[in-house]
C-alpha atoms as a PDB file:
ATOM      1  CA  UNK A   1      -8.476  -9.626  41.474  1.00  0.00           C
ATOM      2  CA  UNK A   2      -6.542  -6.627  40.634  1.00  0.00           C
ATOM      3  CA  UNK A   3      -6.369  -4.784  37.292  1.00  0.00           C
ATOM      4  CA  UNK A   4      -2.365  -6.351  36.630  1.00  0.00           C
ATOM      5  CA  UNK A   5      -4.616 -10.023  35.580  1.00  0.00           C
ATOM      6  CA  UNK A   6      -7.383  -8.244  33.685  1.00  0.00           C
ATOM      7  CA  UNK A   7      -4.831  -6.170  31.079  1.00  0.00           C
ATOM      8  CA  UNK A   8      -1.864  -9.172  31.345  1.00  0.00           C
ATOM      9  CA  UNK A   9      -4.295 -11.797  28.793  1.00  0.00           C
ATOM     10  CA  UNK A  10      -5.443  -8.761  26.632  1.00  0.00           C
ATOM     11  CA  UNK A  11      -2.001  -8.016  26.252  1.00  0.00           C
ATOM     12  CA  UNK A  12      -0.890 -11.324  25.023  1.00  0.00           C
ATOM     13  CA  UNK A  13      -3.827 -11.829  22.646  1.00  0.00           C
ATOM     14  CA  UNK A  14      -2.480  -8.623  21.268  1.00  0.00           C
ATOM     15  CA  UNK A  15       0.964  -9.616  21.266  1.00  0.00           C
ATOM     16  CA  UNK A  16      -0.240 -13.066  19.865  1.00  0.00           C
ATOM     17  CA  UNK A  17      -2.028 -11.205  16.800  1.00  0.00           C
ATOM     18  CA  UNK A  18       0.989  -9.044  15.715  1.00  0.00           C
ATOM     19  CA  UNK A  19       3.485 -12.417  15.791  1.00  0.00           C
ATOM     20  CA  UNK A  20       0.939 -14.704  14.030  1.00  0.00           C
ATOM     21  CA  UNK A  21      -1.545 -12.226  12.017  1.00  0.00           C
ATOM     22  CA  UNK A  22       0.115  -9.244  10.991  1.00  0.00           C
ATOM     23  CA  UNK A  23       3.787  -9.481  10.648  1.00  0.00           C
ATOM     24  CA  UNK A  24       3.485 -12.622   8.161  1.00  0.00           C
ATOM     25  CA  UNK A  25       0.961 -10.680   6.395  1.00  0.00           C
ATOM     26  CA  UNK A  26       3.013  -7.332   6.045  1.00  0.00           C
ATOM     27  CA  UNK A  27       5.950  -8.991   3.331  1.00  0.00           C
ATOM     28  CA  UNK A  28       3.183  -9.207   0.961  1.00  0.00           C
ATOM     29  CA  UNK A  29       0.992  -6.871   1.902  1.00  0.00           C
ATOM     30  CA  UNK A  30       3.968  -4.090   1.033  1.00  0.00           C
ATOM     31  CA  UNK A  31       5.038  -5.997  -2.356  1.00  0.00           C
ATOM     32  CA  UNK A  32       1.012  -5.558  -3.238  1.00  0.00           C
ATOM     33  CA  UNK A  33       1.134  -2.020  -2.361  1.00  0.00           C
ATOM     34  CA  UNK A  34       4.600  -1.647  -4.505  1.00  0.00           C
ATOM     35  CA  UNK A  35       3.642  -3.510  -7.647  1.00  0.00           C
ATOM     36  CA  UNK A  36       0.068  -1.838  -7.315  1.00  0.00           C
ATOM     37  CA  UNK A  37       2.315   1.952  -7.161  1.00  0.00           C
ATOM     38  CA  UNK A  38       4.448   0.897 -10.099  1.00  0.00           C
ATOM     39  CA  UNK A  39       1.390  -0.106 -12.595  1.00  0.00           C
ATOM     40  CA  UNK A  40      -0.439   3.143 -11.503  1.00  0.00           C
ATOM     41  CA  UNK A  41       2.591   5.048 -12.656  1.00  0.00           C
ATOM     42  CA  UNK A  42       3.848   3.211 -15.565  1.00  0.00           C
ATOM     43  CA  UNK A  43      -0.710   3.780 -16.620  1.00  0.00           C
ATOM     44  CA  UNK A  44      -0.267   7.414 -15.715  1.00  0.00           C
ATOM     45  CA  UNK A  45       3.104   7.921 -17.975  1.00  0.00           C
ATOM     46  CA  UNK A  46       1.733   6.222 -20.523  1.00  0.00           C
ATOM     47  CA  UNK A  47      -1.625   8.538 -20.547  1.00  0.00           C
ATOM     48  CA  UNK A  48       0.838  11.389 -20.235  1.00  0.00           C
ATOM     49  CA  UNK A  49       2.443  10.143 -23.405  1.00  0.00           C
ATOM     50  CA  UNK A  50      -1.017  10.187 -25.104  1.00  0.00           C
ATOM     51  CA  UNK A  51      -1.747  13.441 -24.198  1.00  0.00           C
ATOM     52  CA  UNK A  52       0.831  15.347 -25.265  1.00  0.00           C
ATOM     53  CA  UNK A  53       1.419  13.586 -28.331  1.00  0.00           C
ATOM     54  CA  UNK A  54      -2.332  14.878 -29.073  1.00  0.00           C
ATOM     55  CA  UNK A  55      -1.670  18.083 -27.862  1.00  0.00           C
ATOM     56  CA  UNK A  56       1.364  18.286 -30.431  1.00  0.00           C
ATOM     57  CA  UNK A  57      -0.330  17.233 -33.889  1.00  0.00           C
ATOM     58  CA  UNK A  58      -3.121  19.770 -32.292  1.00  0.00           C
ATOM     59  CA  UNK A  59      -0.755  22.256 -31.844  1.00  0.00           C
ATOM     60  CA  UNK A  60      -1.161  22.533 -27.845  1.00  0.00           C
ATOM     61  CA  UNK A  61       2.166  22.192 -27.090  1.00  0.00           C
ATOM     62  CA  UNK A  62       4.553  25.370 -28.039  1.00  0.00           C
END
């Protein structure tokens, strides 16, 4: 036995997990991370819009 048949079957599990595991699971994974990106920034603007509209009846902004 020689090291060539120990690494060859860990190899193909690992090539077996990235075909059947992870690339069907990256298409969604990436719109989740999009959508997730655009609702944190569309929350942040419209804090931002908050703020300053405070800041201007307060007289915060010049």
């Amino acid at each position: 036995m020689n090291l060539q048949e120990l690494i060859t079957p860990v190899a193909k599990f690992i090539e077996w997990t990235f075909q059947t595991v992870l690339v069907p699971m990256s298409n969604p994974f990436n719109l989740g991370v999009i959508l997730l990106g655009l609702a944190g920034i569309a929350l942040w603007l419209r804090k931002q819009g908050q703020f300053s509209a405070e800041a201007r009846e307060k007289g915060g902004i010049i």
